[in-house]
Protein backbone atom coordinates (compact mmCIF):
# COMPACT_ATOMS: atom_id res chain seq x y z
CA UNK A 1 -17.12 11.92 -6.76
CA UNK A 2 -19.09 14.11 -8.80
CA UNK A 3 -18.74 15.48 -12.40
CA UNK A 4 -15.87 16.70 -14.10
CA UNK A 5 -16.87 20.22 -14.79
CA UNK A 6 -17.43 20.69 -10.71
CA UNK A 7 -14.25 19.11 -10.13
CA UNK A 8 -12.28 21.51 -12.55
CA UNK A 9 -14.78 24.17 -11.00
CA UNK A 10 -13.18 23.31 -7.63
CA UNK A 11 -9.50 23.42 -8.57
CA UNK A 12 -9.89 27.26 -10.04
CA UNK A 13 -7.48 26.52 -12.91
CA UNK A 14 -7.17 30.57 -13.09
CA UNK A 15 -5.52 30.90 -9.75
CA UNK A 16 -2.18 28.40 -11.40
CA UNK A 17 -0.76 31.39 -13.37
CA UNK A 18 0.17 33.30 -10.60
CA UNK A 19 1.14 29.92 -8.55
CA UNK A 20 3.47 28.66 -11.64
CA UNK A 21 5.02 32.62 -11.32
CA UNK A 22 7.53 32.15 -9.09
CA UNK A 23 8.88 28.90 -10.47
CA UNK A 24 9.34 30.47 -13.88
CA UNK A 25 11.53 33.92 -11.99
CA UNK A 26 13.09 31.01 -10.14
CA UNK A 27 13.99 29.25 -13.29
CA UNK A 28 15.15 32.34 -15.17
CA UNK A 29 17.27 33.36 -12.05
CA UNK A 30 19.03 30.03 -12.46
CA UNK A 31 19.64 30.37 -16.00
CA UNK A 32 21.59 33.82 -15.27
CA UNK A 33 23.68 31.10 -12.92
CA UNK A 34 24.46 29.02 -15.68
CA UNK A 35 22.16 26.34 -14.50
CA UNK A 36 18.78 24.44 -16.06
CA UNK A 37 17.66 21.64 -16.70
CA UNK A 38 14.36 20.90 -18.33
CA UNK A 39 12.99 17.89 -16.43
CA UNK A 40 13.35 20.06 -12.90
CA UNK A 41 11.50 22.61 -14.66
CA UNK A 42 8.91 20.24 -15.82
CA UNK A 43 8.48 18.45 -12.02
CA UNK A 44 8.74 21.87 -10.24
CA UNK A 45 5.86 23.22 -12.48
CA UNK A 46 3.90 20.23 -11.64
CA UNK A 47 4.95 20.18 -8.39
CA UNK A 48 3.43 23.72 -7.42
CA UNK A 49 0.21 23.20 -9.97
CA UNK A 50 -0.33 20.36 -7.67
CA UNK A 51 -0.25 22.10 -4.46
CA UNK A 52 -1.73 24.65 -5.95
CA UNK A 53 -4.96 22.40 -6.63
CA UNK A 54 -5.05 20.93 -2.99
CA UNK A 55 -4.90 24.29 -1.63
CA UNK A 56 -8.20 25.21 -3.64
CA UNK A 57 -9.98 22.01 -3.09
CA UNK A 58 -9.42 23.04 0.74
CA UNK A 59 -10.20 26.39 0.82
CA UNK A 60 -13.79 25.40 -0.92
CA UNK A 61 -14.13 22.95 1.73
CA UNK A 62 -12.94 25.41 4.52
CA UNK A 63 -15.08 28.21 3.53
CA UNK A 64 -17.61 25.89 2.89
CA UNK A 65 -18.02 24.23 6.12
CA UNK A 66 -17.31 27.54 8.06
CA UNK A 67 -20.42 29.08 5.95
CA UNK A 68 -17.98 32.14 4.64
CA UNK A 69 -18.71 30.78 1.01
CA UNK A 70 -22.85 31.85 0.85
CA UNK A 71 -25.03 33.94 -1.19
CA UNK A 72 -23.39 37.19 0.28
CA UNK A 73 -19.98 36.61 -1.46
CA UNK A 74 -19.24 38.49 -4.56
CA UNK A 75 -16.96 36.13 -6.92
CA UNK A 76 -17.96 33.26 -8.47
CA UNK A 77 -20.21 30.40 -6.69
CA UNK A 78 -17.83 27.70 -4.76
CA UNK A 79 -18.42 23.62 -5.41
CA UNK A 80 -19.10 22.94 -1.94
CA UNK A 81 -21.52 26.04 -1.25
CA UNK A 82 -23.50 25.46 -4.96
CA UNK A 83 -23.64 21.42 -3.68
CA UNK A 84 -22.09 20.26 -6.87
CA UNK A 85 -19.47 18.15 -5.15
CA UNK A 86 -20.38 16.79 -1.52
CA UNK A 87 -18.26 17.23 1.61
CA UNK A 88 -17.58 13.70 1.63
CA UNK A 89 -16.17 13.41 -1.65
CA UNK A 90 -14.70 16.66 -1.34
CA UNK A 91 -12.76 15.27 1.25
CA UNK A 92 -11.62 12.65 -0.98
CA UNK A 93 -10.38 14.66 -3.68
CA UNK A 94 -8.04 16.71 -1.05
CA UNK A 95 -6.68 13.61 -0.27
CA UNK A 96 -5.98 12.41 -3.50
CA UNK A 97 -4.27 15.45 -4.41
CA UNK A 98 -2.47 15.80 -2.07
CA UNK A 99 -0.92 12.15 -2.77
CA UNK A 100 -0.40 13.15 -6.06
CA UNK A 101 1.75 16.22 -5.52
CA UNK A 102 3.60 14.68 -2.56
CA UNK A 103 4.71 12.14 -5.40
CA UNK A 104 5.82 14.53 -7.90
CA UNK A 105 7.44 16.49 -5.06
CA UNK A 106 9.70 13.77 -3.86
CA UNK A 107 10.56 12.64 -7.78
CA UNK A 108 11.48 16.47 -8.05
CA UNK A 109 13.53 16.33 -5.07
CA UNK A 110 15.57 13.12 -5.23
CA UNK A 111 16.21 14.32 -9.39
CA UNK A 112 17.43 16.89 -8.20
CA UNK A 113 19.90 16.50 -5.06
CA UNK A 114 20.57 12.81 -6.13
CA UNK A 115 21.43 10.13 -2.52
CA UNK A 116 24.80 12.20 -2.22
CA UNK A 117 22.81 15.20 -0.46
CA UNK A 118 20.62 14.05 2.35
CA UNK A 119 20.64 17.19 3.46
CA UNK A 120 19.03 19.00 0.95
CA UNK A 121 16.51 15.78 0.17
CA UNK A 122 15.50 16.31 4.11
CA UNK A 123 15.13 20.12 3.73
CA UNK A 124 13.11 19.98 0.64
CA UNK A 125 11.21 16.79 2.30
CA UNK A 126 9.86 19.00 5.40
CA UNK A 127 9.52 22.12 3.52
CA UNK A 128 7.21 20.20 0.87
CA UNK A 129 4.98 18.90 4.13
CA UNK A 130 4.90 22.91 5.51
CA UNK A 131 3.33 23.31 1.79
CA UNK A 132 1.03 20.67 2.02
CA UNK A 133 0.00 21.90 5.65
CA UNK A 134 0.10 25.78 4.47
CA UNK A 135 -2.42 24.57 2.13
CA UNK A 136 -4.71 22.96 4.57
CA UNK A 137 -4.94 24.97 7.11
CA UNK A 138 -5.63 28.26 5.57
CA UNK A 139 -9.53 28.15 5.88
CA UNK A 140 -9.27 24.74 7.34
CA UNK A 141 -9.67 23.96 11.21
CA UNK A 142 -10.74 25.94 14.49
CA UNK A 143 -7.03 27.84 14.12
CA UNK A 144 -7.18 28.35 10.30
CA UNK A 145 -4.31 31.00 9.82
CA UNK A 146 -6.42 32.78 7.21
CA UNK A 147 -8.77 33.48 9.63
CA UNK A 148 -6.71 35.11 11.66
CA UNK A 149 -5.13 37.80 9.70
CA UNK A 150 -1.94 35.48 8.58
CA UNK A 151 -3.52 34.55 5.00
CA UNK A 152 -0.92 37.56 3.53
CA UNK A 153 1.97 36.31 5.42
CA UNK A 154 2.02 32.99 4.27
CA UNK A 155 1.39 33.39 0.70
CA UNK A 156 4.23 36.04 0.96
CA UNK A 157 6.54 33.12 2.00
CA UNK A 158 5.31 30.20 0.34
CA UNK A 159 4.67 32.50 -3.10
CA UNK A 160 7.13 34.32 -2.85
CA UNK A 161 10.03 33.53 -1.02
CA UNK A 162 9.77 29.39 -1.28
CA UNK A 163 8.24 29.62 -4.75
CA UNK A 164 11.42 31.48 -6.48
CA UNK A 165 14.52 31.52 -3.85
CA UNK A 166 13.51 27.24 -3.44
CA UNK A 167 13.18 26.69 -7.74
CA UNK A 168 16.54 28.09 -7.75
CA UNK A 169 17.99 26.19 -5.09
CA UNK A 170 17.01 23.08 -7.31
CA UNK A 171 18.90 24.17 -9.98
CA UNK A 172 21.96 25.74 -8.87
CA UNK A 173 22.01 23.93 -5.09
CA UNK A 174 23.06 27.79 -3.96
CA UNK A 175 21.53 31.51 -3.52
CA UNK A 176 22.85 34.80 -4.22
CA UNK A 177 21.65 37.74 -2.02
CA UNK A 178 20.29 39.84 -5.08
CA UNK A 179 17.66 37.02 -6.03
CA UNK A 180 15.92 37.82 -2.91
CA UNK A 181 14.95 41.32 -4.70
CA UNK A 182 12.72 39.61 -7.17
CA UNK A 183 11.22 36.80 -4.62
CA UNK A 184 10.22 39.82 -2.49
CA UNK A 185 8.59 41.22 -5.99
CA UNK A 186 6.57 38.53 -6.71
CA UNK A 187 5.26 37.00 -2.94
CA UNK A 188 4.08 41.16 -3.46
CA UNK A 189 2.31 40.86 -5.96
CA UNK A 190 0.73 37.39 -5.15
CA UNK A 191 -0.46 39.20 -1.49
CA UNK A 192 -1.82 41.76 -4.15
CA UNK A 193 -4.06 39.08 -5.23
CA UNK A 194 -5.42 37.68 -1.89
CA UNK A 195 -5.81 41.23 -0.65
CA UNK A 196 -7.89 42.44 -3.41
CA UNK A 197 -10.05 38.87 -2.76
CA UNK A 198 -10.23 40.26 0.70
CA UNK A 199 -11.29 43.76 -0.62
CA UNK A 200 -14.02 42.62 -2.46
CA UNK A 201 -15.41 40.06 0.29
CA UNK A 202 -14.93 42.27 2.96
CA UNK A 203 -18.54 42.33 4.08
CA UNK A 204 -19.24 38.66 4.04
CA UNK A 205 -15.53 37.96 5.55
CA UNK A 206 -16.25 39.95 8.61
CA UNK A 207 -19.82 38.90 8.81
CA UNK A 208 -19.03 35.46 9.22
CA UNK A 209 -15.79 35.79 11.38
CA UNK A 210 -13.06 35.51 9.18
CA UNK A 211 -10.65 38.11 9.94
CA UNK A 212 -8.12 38.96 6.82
CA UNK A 213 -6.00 41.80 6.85
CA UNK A 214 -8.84 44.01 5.00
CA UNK A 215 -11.52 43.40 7.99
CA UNK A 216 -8.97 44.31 10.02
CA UNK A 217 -7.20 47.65 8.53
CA UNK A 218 -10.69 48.80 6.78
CA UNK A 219 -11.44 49.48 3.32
CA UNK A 220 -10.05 52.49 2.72
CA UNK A 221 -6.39 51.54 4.45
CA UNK A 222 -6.89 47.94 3.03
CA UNK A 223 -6.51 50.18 -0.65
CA UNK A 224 -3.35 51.81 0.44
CA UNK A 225 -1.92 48.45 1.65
CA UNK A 226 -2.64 47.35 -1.69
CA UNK A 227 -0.89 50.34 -3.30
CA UNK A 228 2.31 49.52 -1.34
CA UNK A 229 2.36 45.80 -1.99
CA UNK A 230 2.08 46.93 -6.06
CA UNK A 231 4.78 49.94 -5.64
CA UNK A 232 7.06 48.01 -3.38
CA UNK A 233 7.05 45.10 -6.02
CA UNK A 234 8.06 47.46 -8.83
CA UNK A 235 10.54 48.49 -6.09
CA UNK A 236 12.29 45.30 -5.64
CA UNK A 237 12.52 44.25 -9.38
CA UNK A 238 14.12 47.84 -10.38
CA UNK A 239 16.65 47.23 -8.18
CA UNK A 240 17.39 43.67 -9.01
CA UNK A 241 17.65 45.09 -12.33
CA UNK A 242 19.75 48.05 -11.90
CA UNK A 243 22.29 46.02 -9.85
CA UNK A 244 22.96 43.32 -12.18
CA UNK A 245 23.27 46.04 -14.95
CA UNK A 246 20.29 44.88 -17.59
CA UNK A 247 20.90 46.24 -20.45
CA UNK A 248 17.51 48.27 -21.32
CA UNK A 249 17.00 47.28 -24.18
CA UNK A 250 16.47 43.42 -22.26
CA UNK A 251 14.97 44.75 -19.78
CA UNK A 252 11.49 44.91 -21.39
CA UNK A 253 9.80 42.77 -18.91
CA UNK A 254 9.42 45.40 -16.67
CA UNK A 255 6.49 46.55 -19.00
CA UNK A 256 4.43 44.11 -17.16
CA UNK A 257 4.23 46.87 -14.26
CA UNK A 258 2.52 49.44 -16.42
CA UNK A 259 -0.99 47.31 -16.27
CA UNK A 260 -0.37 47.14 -12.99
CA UNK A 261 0.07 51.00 -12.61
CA UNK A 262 -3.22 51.26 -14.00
CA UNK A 263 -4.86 48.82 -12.27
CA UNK A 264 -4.20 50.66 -9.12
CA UNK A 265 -5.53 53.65 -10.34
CA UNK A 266 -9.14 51.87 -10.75
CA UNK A 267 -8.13 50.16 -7.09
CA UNK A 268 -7.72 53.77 -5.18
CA UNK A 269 -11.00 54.92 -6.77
CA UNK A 270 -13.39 52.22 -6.47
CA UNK A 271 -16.01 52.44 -3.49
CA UNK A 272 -18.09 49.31 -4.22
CA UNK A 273 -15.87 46.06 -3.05
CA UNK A 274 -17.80 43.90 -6.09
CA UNK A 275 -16.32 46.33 -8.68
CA UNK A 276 -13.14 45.10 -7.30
CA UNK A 277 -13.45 41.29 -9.02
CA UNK A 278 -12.48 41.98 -12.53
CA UNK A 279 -9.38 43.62 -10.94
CA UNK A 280 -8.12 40.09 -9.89
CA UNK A 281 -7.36 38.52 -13.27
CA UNK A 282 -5.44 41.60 -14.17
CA UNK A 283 -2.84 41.38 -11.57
CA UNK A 284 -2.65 37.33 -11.39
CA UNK A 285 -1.91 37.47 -15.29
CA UNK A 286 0.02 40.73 -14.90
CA UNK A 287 2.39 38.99 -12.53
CA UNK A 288 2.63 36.04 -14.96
CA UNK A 289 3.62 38.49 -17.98
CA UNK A 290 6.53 39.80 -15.61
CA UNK A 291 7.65 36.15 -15.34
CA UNK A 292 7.18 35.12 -18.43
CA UNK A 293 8.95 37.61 -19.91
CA UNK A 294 11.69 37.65 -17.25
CA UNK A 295 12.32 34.42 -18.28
CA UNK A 296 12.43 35.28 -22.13
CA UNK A 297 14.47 38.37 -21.42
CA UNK A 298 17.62 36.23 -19.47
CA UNK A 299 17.84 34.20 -22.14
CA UNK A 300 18.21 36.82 -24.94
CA UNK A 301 21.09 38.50 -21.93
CA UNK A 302 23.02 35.45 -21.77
């Protein structure tokens, strides 16, 4: 099935920081609930780096097959487009992981509901299948979604929304309206991430069909998008914090904004889409400071 360093390659190990984000907020958001326990953070983590890795090995075989990944895009070569891992096996390997995760999923699920709640154990069931088929189908298929403009929608939800607002829900089995403030913040700031991929493959994107939210709005009003996904991130988490009263001085995780600040200053003023790649890191691992030390900061508060 090919060598090792294709296959790690293939799963982009860089893109799991910003995936494991909203499990950590989630987490931390339970903790100010009263509620944690270590081996549902352990399976949830695993759970999401997991279908996290499927969703890579299919978009390489999605762009891939619908020749989007060629010698026109700007990031870094793709296993299926450089030939280092066949189609075939390819195939294989989204299989397997997607086995894998559906495993850890379901031992995350039954740990934490336990027989007594069906209900929940059903929820969780279907919305860890959605994941599976959010994952597939964003490059994958005639009617991939991310060829149609919906890529930004359903990392919003599944990033955002799922990611923090469902690690809670394993945790404390209930949700307060205030921890949607900070699952809005971070499925922001994860579109901030696939929009400034769009940004930067713009040309090759529309060239070959696929139609993101960039190809669509234009470069220039793709770059103020982008400013109000960042702003109405740092939106969101002020609130959150000024209505459950953080104390400043534990309120240093809001820090992690100021990179971000920055980074959209080089955003607004950058003409050249390939100037726009090194900008990617910064707001994937600026979005895992916030969470990291959102997570920190609760449990200094409590």
């Amino acid at each position: 099935m090919g060598n090792t360093k294709a296959w790690i390659q293939a799963a982009r190990l860089r893109t799991l920081p910003l995936s494991l984000s909203g499990i950590i907020v989630g987490t931390a958001l339970a903790i100010l609930e009263g509620r944690f326990e270590m081996h549902i953070f352990i399976l949830a983590l695993l759970t999401t780096v997991g279908f996290q890795v499927t969703s890579n090995f299919a978009n390489d075989y999605g762009d891939g097959v619908k020749g989007t990944d060629n010698e026109d895009r700007i990031g870094p070569a793709r296993a299926l487009q450089s030939g280092s891992i066949t189609r075939k096996s390819l195939k294989t390997g989204i299989i397997i992981s997607i086995l894998i995760s559906m495993a850890v999923a379901l031992t995350l699920i039954y740990l934490a509901f336990g027989q007594e709640n069906l209900t929940y154990i059903l929820v969780f069931f279907v919305l860890g299948l959605l994941s599976i088929w959010a994952a597939i189908k964003y490059t994958v298929g005639s009617n991939a979604y991310g060829y149609r403009g919906m890529g930004d929608l359903f990392v919003f939800l599944f990033f955002g929304l799922l990611g923090v607002l469902g690690s809670m829900f394993l945790y404390t089995k209930t949700l307060g309206w205030t921890s949607l403030l900070p699952a809005i913040s971070i499925g922001l700031l994860c579109v901030a991430v696939l929009n400034l991929n769009n940004l930067r493959d713009m040309v090759s994107d529309k060239k070959h069909g696929k139609i993101t939210m960039v190809v669509s709005l234009g470069f220039e009003n793709g770059k103020r998008y982008h400013f109000l996904l960042i702003f109405g991130a740092l939106i969101c988490f002020s609130l959150f914090v000024w209505i459950e009263s953080f104390d400043w001085r534990y309120s240093f995780f809001m820090l992690a904004f100021v990179p971000l600040l920055i980074h959209l200053r080089k955003v607004m003023m950058t003409k050249n889409p390939a100037s726009l790649d090194p900008e990617l890191k910064k707001v994937a691992l600026s979005t895992f400071l916030l969470a990291i030390l959102f997570f920190i900061s609760v449990n200094i508060f409590l």
